[in-house]
N, C-alpha and C. Protein backbone atom coordinates (compact mmCIF):
# COMPACT_ATOMS: atom_id res chain seq x y z
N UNK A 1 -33.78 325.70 108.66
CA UNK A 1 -35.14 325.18 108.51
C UNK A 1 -36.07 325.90 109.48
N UNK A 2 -37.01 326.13 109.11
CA UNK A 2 -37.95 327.27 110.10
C UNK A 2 -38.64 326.26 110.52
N UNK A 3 -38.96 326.99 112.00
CA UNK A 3 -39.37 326.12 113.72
C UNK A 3 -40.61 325.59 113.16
N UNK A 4 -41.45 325.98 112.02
CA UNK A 4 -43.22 325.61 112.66
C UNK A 4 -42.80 323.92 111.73
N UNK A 5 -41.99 323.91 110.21
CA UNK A 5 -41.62 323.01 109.59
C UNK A 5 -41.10 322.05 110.44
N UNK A 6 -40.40 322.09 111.20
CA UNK A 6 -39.27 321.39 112.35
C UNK A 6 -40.73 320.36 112.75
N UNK A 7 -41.50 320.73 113.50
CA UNK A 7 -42.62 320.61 114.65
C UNK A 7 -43.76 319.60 113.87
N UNK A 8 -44.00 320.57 112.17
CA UNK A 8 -45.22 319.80 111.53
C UNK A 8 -44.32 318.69 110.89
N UNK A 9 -42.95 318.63 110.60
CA UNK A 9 -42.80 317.25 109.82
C UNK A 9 -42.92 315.66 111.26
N UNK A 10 -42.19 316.05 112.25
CA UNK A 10 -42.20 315.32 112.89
C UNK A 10 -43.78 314.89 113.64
N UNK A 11 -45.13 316.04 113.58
CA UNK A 11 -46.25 315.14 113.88
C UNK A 11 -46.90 314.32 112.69
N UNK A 12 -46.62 314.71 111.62
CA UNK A 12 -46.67 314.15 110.43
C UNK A 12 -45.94 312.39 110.74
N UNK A 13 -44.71 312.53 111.02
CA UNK A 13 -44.21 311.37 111.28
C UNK A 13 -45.00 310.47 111.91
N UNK A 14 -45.30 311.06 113.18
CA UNK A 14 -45.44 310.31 114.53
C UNK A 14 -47.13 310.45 114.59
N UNK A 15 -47.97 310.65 114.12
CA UNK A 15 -49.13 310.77 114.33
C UNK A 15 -49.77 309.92 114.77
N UNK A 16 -49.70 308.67 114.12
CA UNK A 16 -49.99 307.12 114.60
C UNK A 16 -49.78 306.94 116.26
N UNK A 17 -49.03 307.10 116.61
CA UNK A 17 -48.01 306.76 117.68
C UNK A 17 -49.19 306.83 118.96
N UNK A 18 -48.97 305.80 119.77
CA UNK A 18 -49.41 305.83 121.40
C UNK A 18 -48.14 305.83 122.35
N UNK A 19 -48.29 306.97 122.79
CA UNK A 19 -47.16 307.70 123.80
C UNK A 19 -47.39 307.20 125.46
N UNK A 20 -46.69 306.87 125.72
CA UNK A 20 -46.28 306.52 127.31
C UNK A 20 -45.41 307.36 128.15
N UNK A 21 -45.35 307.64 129.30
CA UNK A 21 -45.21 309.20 129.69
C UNK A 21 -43.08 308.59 129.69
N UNK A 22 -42.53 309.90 129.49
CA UNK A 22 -41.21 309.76 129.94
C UNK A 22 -41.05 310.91 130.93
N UNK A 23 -41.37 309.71 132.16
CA UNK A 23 -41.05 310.42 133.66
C UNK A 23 -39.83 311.07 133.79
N UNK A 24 -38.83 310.28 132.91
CA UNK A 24 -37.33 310.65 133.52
C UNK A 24 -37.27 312.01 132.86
N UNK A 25 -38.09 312.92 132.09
CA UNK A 25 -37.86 314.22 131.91
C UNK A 25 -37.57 314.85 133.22
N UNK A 26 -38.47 314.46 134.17
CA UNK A 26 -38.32 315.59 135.52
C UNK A 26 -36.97 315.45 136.04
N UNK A 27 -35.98 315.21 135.95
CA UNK A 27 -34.34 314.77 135.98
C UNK A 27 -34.41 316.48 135.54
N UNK A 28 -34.37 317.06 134.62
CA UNK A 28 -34.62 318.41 133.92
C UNK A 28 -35.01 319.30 135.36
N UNK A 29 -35.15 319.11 136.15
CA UNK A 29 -35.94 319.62 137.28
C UNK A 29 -34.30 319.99 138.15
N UNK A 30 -33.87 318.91 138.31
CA UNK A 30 -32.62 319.24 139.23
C UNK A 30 -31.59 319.94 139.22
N UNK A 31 -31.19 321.22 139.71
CA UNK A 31 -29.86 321.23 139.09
C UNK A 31 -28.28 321.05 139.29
N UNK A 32 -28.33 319.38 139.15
CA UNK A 32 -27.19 319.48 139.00
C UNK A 32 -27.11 317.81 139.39
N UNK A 33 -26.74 316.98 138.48
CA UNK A 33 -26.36 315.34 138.29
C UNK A 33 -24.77 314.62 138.69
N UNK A 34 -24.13 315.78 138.75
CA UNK A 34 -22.37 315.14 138.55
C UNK A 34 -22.28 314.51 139.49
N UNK A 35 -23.19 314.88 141.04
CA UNK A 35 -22.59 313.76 142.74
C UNK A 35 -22.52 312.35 141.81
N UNK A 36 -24.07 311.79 141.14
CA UNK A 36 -24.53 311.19 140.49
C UNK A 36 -22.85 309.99 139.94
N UNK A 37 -22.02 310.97 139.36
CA UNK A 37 -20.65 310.33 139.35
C UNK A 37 -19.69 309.49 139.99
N UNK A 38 -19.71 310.55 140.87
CA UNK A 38 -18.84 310.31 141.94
C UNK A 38 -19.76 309.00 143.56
N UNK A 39 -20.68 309.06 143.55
CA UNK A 39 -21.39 308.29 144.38
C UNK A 39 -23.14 307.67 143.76
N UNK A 40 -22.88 306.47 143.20
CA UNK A 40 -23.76 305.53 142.35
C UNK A 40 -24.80 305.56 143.46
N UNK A 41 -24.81 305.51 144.52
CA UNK A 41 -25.67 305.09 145.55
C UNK A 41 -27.26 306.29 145.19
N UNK A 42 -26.61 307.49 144.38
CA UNK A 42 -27.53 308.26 144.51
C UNK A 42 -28.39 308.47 143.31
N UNK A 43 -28.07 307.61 142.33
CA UNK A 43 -29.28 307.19 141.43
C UNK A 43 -30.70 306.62 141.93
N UNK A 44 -30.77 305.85 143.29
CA UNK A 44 -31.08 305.73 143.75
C UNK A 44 -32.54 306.13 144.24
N UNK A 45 -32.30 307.77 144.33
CA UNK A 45 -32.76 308.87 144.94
C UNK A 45 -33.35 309.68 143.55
N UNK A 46 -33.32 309.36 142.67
CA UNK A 46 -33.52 309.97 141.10
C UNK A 46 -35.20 309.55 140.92
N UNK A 47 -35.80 310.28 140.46
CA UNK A 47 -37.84 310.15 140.41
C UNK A 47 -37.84 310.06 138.79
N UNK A 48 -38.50 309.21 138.72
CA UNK A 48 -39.45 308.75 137.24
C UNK A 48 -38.41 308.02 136.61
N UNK A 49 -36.99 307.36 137.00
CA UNK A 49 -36.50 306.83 135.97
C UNK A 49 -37.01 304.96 136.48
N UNK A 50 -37.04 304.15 135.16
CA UNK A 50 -37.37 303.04 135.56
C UNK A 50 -35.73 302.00 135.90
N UNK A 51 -36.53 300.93 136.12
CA UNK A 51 -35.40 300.08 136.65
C UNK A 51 -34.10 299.78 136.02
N UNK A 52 -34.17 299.82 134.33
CA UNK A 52 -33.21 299.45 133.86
C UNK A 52 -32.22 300.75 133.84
N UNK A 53 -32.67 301.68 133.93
CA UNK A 53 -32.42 302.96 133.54
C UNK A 53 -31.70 303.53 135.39
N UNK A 54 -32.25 303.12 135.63
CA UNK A 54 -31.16 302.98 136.96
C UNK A 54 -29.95 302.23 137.04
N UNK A 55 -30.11 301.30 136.83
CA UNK A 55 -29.00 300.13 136.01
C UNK A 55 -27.76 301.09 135.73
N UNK A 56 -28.03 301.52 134.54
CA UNK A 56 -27.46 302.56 133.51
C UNK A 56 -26.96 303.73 134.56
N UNK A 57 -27.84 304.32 135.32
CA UNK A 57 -27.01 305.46 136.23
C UNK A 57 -26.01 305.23 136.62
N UNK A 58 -26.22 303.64 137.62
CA UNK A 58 -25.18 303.37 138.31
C UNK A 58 -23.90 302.45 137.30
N UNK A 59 -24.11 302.06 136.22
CA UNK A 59 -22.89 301.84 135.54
C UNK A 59 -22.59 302.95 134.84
N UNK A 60 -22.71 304.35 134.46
CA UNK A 60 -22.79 305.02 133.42
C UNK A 60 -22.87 306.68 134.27
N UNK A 61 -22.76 306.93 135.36
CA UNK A 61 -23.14 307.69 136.41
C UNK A 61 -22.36 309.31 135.81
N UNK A 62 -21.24 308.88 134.85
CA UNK A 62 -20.50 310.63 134.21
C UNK A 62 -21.44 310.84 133.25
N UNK A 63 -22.55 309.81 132.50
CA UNK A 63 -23.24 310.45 131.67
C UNK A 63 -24.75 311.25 132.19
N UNK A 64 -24.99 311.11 133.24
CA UNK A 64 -26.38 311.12 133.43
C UNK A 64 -26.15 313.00 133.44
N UNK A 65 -25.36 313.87 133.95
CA UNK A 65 -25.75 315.31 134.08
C UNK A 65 -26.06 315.57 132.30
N UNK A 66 -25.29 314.52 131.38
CA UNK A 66 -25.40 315.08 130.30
C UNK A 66 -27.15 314.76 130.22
N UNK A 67 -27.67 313.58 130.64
CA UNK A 67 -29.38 312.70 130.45
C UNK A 67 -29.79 314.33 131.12
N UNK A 68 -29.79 314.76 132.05
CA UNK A 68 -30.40 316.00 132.80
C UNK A 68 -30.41 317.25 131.89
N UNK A 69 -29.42 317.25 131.54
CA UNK A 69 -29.06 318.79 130.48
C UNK A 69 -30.19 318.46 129.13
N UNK A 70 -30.26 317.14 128.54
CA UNK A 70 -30.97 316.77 127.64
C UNK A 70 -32.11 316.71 127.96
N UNK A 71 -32.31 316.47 129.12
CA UNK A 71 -33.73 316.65 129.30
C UNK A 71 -34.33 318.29 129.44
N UNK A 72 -33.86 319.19 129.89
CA UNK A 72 -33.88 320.49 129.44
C UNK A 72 -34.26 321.05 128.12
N UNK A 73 -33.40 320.72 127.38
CA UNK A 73 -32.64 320.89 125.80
C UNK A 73 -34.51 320.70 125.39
N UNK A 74 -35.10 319.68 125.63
CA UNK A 74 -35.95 318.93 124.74
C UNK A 74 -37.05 319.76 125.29
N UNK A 75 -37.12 320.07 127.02
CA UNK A 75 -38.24 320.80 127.21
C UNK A 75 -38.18 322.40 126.54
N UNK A 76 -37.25 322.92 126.33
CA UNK A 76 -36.79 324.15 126.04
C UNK A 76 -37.39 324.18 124.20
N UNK A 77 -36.74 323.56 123.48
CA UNK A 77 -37.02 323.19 121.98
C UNK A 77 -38.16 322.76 122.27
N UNK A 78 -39.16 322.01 122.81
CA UNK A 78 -40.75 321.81 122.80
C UNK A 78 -41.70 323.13 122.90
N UNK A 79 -41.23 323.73 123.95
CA UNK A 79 -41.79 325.16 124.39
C UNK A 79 -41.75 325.64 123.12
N UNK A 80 -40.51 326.15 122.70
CA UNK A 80 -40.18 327.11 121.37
C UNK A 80 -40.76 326.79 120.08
N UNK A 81 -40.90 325.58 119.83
CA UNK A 81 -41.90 324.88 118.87
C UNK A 81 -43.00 324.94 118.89
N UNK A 82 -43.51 324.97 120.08
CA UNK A 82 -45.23 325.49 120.34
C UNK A 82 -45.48 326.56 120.89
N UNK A 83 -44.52 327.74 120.88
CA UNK A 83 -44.91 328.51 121.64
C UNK A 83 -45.97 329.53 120.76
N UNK A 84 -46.26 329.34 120.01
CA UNK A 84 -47.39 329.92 119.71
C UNK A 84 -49.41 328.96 119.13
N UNK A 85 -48.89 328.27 119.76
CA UNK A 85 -49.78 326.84 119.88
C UNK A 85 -50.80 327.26 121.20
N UNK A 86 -51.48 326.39 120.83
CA UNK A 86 -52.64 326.24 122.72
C UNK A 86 -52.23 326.11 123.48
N UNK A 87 -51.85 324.23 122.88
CA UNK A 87 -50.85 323.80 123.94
C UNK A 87 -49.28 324.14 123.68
N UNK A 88 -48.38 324.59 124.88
CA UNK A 88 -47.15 325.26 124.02
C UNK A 88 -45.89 324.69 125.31
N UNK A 89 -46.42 323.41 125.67
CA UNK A 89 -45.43 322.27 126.49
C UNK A 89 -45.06 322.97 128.03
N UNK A 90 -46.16 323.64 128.58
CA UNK A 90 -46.07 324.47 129.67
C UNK A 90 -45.48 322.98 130.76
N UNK A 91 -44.89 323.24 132.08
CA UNK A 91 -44.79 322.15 132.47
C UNK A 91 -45.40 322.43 134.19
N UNK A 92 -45.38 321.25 134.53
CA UNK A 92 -46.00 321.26 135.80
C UNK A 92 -44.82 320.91 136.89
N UNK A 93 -44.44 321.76 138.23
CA UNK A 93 -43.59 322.07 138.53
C UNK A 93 -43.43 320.47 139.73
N UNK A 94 -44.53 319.79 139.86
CA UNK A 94 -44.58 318.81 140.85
C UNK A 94 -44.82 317.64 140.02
N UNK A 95 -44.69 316.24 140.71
CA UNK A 95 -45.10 314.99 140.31
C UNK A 95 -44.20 314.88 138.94
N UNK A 96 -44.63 313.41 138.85
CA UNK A 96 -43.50 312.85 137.71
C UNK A 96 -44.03 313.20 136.27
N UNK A 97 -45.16 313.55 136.25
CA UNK A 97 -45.56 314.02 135.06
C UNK A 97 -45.19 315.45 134.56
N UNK A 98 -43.89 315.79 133.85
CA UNK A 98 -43.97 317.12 133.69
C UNK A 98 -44.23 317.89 133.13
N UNK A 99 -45.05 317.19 131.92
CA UNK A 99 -46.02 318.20 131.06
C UNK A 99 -47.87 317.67 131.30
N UNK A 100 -47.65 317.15 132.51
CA UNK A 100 -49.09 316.40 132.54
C UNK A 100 -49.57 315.27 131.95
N UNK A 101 -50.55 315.04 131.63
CA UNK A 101 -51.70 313.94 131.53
C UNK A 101 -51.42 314.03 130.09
N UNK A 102 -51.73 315.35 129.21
CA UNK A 102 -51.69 315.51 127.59
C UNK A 102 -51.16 314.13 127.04
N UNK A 103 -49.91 314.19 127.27
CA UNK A 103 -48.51 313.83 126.45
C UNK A 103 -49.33 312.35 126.59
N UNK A 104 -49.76 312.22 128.30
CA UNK A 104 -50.32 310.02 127.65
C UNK A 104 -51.33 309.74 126.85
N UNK A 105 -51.84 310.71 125.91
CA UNK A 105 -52.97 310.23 125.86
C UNK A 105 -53.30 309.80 124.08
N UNK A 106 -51.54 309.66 123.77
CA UNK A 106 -51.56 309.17 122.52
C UNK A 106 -51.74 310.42 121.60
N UNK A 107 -51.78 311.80 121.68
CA UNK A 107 -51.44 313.17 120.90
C UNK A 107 -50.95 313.21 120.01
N UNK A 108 -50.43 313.59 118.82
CA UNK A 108 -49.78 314.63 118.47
C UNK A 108 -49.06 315.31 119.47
N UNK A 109 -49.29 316.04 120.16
CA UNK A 109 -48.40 316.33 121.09
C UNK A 109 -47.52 316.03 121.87
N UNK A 110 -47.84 314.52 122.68
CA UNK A 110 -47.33 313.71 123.17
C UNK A 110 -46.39 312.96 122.43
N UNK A 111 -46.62 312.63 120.79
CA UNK A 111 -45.35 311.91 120.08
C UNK A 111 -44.17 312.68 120.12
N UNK A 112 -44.01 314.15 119.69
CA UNK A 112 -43.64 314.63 119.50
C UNK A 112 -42.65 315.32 120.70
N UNK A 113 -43.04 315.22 122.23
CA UNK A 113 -42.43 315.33 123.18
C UNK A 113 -41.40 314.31 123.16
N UNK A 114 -42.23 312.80 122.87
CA UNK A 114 -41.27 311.93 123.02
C UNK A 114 -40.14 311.98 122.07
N UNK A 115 -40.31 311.97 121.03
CA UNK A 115 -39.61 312.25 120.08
C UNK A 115 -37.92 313.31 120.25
N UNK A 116 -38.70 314.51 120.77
CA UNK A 116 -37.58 315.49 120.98
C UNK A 116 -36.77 315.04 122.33
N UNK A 117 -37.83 314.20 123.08
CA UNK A 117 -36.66 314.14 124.41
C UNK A 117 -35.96 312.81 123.79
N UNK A 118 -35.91 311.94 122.79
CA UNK A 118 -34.78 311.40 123.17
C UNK A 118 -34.06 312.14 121.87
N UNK A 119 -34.54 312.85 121.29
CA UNK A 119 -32.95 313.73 120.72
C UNK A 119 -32.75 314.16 121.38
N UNK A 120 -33.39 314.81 122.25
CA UNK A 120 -32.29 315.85 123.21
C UNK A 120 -30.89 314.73 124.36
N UNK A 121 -31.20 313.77 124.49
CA UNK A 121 -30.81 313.12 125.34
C UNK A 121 -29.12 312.64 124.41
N UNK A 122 -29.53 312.56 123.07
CA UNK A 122 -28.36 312.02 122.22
C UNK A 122 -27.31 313.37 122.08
N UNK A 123 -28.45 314.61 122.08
CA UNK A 123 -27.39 315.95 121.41
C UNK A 123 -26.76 316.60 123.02
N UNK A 124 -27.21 315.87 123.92
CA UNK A 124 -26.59 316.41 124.95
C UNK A 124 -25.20 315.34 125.33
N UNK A 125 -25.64 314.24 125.14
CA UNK A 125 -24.07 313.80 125.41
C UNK A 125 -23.54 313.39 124.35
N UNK A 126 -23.54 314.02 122.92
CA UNK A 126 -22.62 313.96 121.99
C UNK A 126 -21.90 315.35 122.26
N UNK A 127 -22.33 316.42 122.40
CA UNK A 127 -21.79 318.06 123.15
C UNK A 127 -21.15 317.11 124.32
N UNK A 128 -21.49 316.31 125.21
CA UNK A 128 -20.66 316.03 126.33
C UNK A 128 -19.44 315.21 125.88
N UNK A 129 -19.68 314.92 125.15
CA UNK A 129 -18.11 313.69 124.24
C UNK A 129 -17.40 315.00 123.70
N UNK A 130 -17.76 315.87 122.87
CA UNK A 130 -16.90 316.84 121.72
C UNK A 130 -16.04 317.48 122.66
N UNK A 131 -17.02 318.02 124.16
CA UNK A 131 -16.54 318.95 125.07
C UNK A 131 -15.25 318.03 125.59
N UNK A 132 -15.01 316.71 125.95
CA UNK A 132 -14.31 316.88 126.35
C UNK A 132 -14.52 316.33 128.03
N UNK A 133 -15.89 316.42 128.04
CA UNK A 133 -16.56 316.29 129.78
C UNK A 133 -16.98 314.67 130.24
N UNK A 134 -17.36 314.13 129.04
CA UNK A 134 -16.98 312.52 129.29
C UNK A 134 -16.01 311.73 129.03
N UNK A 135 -15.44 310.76 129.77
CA UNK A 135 -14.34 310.08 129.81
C UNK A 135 -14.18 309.33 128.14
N UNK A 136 -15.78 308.34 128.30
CA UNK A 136 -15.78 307.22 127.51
C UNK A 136 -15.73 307.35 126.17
N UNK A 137 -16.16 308.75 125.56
CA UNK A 137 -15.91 308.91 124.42
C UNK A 137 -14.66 309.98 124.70
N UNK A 138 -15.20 310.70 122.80
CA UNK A 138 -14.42 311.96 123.00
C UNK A 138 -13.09 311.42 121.53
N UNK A 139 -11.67 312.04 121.77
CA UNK A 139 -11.40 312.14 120.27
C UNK A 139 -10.10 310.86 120.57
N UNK A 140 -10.23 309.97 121.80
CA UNK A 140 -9.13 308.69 121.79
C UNK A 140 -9.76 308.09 120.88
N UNK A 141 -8.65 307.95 119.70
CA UNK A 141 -8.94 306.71 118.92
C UNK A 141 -8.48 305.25 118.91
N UNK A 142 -8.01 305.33 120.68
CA UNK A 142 -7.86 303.62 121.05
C UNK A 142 -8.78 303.43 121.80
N UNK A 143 -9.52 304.36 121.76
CA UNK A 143 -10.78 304.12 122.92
C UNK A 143 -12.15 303.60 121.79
N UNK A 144 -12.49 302.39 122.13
CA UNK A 144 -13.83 301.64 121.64
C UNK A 144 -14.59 301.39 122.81
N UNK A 145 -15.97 300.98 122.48
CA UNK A 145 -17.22 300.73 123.22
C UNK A 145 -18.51 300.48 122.41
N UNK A 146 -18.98 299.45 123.50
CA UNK A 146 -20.84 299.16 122.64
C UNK A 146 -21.21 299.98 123.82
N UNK A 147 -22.60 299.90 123.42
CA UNK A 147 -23.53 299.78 124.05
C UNK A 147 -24.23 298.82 124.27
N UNK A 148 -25.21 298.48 125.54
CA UNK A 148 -26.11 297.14 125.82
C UNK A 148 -26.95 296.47 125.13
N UNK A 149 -26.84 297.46 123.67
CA UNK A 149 -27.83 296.96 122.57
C UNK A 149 -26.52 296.40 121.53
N UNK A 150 -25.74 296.06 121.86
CA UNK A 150 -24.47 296.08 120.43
C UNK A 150 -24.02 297.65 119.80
N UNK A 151 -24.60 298.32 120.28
CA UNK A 151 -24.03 299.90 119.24
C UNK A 151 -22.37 300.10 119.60
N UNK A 152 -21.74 300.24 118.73
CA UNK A 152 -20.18 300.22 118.86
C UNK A 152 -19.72 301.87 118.23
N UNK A 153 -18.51 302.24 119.29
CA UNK A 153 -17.82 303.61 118.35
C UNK A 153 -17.23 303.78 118.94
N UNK A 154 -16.46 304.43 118.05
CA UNK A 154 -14.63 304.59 118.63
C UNK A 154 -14.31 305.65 117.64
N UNK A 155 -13.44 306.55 117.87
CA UNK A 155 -12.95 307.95 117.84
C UNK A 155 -13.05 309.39 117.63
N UNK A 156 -12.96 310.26 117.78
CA UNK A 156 -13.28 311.66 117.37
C UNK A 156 -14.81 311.63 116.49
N UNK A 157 -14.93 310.95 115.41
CA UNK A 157 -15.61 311.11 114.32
C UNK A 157 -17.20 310.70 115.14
N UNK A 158 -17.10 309.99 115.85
CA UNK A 158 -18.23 308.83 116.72
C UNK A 158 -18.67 309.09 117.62
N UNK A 159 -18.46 311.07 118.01
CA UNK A 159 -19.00 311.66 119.50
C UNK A 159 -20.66 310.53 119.15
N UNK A 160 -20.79 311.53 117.56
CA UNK A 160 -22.53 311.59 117.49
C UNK A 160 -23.15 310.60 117.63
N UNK A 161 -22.17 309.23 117.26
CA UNK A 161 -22.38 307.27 117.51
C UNK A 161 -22.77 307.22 119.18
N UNK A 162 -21.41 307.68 120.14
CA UNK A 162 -21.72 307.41 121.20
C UNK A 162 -23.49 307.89 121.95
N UNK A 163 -23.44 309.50 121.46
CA UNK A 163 -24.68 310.32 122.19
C UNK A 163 -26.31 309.39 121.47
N UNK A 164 -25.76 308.95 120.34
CA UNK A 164 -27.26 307.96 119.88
C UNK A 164 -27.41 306.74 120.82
N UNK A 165 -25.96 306.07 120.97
CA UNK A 165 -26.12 304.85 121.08
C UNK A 165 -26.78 305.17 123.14
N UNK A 166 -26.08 306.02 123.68
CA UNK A 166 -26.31 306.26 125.09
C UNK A 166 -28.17 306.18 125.12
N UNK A 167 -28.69 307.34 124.23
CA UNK A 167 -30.15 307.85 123.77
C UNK A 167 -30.94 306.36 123.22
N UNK A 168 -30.28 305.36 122.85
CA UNK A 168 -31.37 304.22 122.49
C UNK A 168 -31.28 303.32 123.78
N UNK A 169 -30.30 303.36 124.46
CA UNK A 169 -29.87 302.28 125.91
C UNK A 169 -30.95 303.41 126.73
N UNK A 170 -30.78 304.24 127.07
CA UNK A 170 -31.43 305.14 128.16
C UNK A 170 -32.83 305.80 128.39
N UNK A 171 -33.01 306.31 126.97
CA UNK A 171 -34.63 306.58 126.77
C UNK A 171 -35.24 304.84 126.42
N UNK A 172 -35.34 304.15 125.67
CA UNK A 172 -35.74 303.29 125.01
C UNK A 172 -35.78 301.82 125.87
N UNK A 173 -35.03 302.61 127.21
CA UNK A 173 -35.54 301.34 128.29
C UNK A 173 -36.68 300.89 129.05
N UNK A 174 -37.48 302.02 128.92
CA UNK A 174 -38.97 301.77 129.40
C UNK A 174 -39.52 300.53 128.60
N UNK A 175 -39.49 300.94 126.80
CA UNK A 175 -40.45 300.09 126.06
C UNK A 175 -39.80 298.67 125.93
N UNK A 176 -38.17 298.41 126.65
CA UNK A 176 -37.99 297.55 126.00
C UNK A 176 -38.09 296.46 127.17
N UNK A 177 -38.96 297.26 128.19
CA UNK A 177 -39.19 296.11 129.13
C UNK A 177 -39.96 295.37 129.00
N UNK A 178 -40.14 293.98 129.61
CA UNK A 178 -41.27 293.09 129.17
C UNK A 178 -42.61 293.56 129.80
N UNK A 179 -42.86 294.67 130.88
CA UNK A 179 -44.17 295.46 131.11
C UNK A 179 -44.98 296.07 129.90
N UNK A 180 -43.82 296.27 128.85
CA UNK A 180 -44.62 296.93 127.33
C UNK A 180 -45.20 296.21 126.72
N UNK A 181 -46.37 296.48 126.52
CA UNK A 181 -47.11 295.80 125.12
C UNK A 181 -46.20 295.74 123.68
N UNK A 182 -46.54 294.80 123.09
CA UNK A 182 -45.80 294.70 121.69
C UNK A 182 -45.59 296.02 121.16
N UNK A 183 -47.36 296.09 120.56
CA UNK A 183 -47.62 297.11 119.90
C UNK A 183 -47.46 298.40 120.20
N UNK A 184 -47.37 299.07 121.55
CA UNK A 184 -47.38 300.39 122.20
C UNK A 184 -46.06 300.37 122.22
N UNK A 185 -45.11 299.44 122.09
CA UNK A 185 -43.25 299.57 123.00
C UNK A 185 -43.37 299.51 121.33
N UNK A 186 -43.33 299.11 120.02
CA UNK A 186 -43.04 299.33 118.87
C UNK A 186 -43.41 300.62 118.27
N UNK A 187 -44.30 301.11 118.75
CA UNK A 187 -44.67 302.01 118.20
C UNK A 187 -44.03 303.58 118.86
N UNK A 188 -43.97 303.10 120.54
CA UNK A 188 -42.95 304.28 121.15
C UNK A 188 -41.33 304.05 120.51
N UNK A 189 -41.27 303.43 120.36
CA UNK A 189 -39.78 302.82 119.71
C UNK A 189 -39.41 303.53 118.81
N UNK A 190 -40.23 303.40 117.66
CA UNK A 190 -40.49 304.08 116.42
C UNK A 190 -40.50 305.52 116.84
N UNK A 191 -40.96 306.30 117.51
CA UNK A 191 -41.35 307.72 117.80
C UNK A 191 -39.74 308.00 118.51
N UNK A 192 -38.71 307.16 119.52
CA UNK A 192 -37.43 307.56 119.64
C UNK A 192 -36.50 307.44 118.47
N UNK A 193 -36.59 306.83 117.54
CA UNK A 193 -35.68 306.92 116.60
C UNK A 193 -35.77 307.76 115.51
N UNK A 194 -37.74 308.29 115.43
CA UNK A 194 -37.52 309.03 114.58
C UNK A 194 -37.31 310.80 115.17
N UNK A 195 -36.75 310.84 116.15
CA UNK A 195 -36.44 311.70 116.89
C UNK A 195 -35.07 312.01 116.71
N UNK A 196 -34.44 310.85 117.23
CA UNK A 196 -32.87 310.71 117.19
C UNK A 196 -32.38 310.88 115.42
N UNK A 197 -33.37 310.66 114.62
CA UNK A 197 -32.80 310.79 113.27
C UNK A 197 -32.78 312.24 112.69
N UNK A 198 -34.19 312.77 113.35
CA UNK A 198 -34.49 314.04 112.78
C UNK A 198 -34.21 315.37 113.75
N UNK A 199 -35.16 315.01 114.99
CA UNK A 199 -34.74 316.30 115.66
C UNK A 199 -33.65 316.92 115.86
N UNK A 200 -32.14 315.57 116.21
CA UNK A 200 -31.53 315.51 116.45
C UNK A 200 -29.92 317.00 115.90
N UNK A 201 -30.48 316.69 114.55
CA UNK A 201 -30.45 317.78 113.64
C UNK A 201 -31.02 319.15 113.16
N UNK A 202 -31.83 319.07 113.69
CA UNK A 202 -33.20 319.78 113.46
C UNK A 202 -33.70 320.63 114.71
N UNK A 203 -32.22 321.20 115.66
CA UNK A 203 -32.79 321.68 116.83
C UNK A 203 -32.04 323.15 116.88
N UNK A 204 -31.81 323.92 116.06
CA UNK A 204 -31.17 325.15 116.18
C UNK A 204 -31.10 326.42 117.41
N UNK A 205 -32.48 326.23 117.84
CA UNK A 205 -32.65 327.33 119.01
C UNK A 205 -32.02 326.33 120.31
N UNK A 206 -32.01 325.45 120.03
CA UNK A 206 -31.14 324.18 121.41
C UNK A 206 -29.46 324.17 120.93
N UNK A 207 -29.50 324.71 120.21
CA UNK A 207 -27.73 324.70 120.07
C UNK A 207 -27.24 326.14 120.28
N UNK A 208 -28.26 327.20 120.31
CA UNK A 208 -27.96 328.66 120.68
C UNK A 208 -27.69 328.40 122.15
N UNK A 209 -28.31 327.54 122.86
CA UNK A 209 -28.59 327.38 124.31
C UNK A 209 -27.23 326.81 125.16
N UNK A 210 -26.98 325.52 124.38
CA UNK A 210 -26.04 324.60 124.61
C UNK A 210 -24.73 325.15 124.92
């Protein structure tokens, strides 16, 4: 499917949409999440993620280098999608905002960030289940699990179950706090799933990378 199609179906999608910034992109900034594993204390020390989503570090601490790699994945596939655009997802090397002010201000542009970062967040730790590099999934088929929303999967076939279900617990914790408005946390809601349905698939120059 050619990149500019990729880019116009999904603002097509999301056009409606009022976007709220996802700080936890700058995670994409660090390199390197695995201490994160081995010592919970240092989620802690992690910028722009919110409270629940800390939660999640510290119970969930082997997945987060995959949340970091995904957050990459999404800035990398944003760039390449606009790179012949105005705006073409340049990022700003300080503060929690890492593509700036744009992305809040309810865009086209801004849906569409959101959008790709939480596919990227699902296609990075479903690659982290296939690989082999996370415990909790991967190809045991006595191994089951939900997620904090009810999402359930169990074996080989269910990397791609686990990397969604991680991507709706992890991105989708901002809106589902009671700080969100109805209407703005439904409508960002809407803009992660139709991400996780489409981009998710729909990211070819992020799987050259991967």
């Amino acid at each position: 499917m050619e990149d500019s199609r990729t880019a116009t179906t999904l603002l097509v999608l999301l056009t409606a949409a009022v976007v709220s910034p996802s700080n936890w992109l700058a995670l994409s900034r660090l390199s390197s999440l695995a201490s994160v594993h081995v010592e919970a204390a240092g989620c802690e020390q992690l910028v722009g993620i919110t409270s629940r989503q800390l939660q999640l570090c510290k119970r969930h601490g082997e997945v987060m280098e995959s949340v970091r790699r995904g957050a990459g994945l999404a800035i990398t596939e944003c760039q390449h999608q606009f790179r012949q655009r105005r705006w073409n997802c340049s990022t700003i090397h300080r503060g929690p905002h890492i593509f700036g002010r744009l992305v809040n201000q309810g865009t086209r542009e801004g849906a569409f960030v959101y959008a790709i970062a939480s596919a990227g967040v699902a296609h990075a730790v479903t690659r982290g289940c296939s690989s082999g590099e996370l415990e909790k999934c991967g190809c045991d088929r006595t191994v089951r699990g939900s997620s904090p929303d009810g999402f359930q999967w169990s074996g080989c076939s269910d990397n791609i179950a686990y990397g969604v279900a991680f991507s709706q617990s992890f991105v989708d914790a901002r809106e589902r706090g009671k700080s969100a408005s109805s209407s703005r946390a439904l409508m960002n809601l809407h803009n992660n799933e139709a991400g996780r349905k489409y981009s998710l698939v729909s990211m070819p120059y992020s799987e050259a990378l991967a």
